[in-house]
N, C-alpha and C. Protein backbone atom coordinates (compact mmCIF):
# COMPACT_ATOMS: atom_id res chain seq x y z
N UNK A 1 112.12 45.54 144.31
CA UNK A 1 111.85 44.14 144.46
C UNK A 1 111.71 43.53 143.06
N UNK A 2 112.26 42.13 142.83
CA UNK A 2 112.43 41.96 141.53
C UNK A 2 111.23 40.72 141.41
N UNK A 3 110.44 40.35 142.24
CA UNK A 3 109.37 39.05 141.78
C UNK A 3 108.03 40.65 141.90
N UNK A 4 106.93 40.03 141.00
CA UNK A 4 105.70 40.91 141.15
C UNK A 4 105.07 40.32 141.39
N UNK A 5 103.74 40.69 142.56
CA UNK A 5 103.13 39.89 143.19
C UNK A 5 101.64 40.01 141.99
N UNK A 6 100.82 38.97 142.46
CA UNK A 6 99.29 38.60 141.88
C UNK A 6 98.83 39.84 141.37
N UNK A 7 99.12 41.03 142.17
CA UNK A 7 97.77 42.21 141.43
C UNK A 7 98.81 42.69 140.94
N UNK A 8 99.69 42.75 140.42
CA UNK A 8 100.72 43.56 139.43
C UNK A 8 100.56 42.97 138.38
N UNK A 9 100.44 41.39 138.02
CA UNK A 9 100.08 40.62 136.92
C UNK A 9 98.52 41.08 136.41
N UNK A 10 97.92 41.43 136.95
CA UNK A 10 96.53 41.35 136.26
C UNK A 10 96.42 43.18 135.94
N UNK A 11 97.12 43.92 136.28
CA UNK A 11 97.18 44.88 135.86
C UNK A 11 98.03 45.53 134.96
N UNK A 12 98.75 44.51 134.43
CA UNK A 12 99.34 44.49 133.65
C UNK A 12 98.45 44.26 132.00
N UNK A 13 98.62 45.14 130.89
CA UNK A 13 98.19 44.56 129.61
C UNK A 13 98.87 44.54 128.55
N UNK A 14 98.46 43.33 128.11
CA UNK A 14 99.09 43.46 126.58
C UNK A 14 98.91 44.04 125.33
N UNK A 15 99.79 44.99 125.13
CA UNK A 15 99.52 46.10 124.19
C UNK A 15 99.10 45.05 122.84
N UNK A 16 99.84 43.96 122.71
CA UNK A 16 99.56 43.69 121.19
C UNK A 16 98.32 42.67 121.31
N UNK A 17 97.94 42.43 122.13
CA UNK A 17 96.40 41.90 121.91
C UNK A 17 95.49 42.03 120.57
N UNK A 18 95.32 43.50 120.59
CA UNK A 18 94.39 44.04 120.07
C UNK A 18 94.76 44.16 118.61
N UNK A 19 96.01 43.80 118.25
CA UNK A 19 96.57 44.19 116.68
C UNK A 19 96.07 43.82 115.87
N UNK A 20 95.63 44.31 114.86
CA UNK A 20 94.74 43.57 113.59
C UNK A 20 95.69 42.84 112.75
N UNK A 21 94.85 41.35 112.83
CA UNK A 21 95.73 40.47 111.43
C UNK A 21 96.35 41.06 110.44
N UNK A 22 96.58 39.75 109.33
CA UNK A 22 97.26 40.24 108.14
C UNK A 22 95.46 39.87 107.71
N UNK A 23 94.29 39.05 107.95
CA UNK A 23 93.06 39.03 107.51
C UNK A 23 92.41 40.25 107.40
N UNK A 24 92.04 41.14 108.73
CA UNK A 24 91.61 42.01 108.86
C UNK A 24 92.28 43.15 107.82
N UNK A 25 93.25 43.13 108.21
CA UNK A 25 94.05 44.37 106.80
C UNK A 25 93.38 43.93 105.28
N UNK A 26 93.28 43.24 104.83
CA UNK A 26 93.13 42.69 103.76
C UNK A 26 91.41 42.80 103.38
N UNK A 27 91.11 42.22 104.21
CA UNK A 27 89.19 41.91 103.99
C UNK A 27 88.26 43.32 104.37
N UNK A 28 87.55 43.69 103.17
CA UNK A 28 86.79 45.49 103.64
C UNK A 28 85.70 44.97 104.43
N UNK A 29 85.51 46.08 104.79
CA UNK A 29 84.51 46.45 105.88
C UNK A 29 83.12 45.56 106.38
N UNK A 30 82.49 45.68 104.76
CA UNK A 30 81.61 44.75 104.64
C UNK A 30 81.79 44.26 103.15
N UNK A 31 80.77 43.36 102.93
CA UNK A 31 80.91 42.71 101.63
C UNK A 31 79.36 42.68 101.40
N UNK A 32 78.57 43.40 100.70
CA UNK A 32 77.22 42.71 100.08
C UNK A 32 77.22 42.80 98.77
N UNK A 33 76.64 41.64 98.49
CA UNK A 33 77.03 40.98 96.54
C UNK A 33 75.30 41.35 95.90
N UNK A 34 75.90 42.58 95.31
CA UNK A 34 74.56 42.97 94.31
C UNK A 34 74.13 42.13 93.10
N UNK A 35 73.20 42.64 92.10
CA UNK A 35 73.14 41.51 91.34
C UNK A 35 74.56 41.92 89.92
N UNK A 36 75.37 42.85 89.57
CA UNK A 36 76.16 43.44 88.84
C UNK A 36 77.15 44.26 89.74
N UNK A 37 77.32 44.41 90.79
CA UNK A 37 78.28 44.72 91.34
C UNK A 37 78.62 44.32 92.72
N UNK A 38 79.56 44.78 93.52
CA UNK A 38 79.86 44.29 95.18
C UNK A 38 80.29 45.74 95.47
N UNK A 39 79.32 45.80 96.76
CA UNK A 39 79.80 46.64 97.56
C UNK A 39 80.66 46.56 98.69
N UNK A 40 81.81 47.61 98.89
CA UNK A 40 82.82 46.88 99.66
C UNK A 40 83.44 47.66 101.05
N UNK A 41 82.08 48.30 101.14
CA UNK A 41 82.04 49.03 102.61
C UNK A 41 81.51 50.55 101.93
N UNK A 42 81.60 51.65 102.90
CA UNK A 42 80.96 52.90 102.78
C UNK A 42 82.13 53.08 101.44
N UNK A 43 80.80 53.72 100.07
CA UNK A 43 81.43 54.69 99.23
C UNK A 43 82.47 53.41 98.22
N UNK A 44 82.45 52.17 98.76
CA UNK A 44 83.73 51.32 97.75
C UNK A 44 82.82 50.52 97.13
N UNK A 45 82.95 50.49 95.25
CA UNK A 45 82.17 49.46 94.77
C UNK A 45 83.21 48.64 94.04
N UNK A 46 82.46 47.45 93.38
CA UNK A 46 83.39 46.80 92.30
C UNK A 46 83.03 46.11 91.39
N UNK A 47 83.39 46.12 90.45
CA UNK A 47 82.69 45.81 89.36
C UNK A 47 83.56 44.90 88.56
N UNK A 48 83.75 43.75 87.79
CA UNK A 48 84.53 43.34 86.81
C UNK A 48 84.11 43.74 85.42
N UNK A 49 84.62 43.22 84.42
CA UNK A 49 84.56 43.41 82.69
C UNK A 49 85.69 42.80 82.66
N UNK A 50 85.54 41.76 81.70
CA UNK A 50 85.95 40.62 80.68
C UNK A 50 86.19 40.97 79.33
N UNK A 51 87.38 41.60 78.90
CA UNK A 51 87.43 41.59 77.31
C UNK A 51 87.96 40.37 76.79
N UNK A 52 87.48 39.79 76.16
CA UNK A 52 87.72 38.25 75.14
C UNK A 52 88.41 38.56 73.74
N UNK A 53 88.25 39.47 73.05
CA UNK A 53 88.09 40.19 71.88
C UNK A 53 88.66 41.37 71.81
N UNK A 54 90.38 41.75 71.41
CA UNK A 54 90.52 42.60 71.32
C UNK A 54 90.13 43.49 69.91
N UNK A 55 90.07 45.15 69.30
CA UNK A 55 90.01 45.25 68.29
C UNK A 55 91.39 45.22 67.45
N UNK A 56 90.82 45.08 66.13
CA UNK A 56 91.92 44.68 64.69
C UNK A 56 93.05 45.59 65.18
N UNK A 57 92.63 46.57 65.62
CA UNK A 57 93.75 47.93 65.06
C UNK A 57 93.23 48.36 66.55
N UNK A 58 94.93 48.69 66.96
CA UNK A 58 94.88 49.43 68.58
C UNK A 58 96.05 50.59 67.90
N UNK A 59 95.75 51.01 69.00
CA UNK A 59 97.05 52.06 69.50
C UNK A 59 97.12 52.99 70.52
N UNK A 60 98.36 53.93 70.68
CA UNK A 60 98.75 53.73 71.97
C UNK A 60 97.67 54.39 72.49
N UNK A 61 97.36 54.45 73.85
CA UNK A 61 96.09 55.18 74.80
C UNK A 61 94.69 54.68 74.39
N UNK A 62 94.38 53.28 73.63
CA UNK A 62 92.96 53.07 72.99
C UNK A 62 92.31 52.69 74.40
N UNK A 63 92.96 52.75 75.85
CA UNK A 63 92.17 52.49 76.96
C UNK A 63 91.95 53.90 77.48
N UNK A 64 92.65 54.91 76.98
CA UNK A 64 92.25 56.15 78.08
C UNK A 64 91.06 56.76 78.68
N UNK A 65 89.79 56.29 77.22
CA UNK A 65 88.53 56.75 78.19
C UNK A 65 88.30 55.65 79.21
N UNK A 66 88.27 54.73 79.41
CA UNK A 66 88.04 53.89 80.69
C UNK A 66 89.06 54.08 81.51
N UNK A 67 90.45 54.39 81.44
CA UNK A 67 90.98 54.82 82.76
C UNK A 67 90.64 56.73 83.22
N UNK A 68 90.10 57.57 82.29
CA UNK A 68 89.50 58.63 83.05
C UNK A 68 88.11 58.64 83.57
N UNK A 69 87.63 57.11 84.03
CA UNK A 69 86.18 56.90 84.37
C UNK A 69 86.48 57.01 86.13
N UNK A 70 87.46 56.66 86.22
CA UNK A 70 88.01 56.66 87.65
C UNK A 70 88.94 55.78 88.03
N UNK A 71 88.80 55.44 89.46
CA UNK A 71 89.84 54.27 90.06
C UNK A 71 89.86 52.63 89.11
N UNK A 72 90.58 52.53 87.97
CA UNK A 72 90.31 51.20 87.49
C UNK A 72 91.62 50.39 87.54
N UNK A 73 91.49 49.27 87.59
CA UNK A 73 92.80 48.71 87.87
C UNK A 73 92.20 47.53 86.76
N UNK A 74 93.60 46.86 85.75
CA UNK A 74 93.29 45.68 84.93
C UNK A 74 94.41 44.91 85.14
N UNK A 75 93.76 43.66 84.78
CA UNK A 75 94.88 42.23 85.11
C UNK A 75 94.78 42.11 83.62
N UNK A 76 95.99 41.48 83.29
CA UNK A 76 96.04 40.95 82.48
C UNK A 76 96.44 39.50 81.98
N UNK A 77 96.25 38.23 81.12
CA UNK A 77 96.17 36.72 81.45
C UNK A 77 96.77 36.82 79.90
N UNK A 78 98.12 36.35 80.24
CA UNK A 78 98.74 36.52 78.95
C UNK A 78 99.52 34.93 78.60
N UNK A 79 98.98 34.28 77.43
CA UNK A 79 98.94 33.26 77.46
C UNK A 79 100.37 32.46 76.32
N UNK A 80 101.88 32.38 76.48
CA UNK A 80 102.45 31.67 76.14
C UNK A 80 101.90 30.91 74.55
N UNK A 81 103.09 31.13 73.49
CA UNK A 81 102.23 30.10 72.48
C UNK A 81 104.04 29.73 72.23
N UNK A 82 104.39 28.65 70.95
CA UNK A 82 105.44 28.50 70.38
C UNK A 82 105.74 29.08 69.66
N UNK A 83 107.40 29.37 69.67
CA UNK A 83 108.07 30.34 68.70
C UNK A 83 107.77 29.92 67.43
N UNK A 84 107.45 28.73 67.25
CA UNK A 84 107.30 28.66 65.66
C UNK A 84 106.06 29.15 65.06
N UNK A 85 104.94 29.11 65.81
CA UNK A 85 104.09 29.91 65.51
C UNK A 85 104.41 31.50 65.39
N UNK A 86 104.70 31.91 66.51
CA UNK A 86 104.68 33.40 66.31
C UNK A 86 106.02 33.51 65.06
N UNK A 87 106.70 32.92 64.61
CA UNK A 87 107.48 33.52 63.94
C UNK A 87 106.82 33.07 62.28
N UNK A 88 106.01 32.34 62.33
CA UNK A 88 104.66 31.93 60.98
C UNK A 88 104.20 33.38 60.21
N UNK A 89 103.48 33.62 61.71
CA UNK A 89 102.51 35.11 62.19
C UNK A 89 103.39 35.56 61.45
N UNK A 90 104.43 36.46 62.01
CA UNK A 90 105.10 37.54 61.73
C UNK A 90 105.71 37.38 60.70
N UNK A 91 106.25 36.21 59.77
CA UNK A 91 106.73 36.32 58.39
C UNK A 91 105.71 36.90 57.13
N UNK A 92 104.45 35.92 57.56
CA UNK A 92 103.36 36.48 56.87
C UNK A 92 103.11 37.73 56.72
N UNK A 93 102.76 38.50 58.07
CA UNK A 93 102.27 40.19 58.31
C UNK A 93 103.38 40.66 57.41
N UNK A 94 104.91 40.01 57.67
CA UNK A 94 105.90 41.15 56.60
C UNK A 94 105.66 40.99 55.52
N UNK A 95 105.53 39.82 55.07
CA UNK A 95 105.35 39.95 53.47
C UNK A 95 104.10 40.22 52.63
N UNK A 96 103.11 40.09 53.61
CA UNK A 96 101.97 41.24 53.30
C UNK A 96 102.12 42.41 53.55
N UNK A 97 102.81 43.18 54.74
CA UNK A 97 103.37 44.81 54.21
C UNK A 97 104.12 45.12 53.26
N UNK A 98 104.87 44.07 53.44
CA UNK A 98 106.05 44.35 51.95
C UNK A 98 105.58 44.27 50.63
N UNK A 99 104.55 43.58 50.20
CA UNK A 99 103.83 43.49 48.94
C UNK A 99 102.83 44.76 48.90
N UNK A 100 101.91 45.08 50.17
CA UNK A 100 101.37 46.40 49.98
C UNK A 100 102.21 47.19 49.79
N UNK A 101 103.89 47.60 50.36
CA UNK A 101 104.39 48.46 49.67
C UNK A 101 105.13 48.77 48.52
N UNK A 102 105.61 47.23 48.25
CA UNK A 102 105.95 47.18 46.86
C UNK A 102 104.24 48.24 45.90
N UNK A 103 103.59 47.68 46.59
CA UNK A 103 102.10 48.17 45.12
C UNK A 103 102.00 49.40 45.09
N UNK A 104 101.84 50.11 46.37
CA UNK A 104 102.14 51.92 46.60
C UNK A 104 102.88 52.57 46.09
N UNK A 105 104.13 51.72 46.05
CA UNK A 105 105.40 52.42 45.53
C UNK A 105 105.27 53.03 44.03
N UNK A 106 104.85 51.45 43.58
CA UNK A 106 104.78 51.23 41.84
C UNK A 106 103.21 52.48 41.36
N UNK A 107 102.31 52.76 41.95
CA UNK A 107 101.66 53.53 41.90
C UNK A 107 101.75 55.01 42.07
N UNK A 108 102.75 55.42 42.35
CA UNK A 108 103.15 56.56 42.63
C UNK A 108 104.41 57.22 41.48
């Protein structure tokens, strides 16, 4: 028989009812806001840090002890300037290496 009567409809369910949002996926468990950190359900914390100030002199891996502290993830806010500036910068830095090595040279 191809019509279904009244109690076939109500016994019927809808599997996708119950599907969790794209909210629920997204938002943890719980949220309570400590006074220096957030907790973000059983065992998940979070913490920010703000560097303003990088140092003079880097190189490569100068983050490795903070990424073997554990799970850290960094953004970075990288801010656009004009080529004529940066190309100011960088004439300068050369001809201050180039004069420190002109002086090394002559010393040797």
């Amino acid at each position: 028989m191809l019509v279904k009567n009244k109690n076939q409809k109500q016994n019927d369910i809808d599997i996708f009812n119950n599907l969790p949002g794209i909210m629920d996926l997204l938002l943890p468990d719980t949220l309570q806001e400590r006074k220096d950190y957030l907790c973000l359900g059983y065992n998940k914390y979070s913490r920010s840090f703000v560097m303003t100030v990088y140092p003079e002199q880097t190189w490569v891996g100068w983050l490795d002890d903070l990424f073997n502290i554990g799970n850290i993830n960094i953004s970075v806010k990288i801010e656009p300037t004009s080529n004529g500036n940066v190309i100011n910068q960088l004439t300068r830095k050369l001809v201050q290496h180039q004069s420190e090595y002109a002086t090394y040279s002559r010393q040797r």
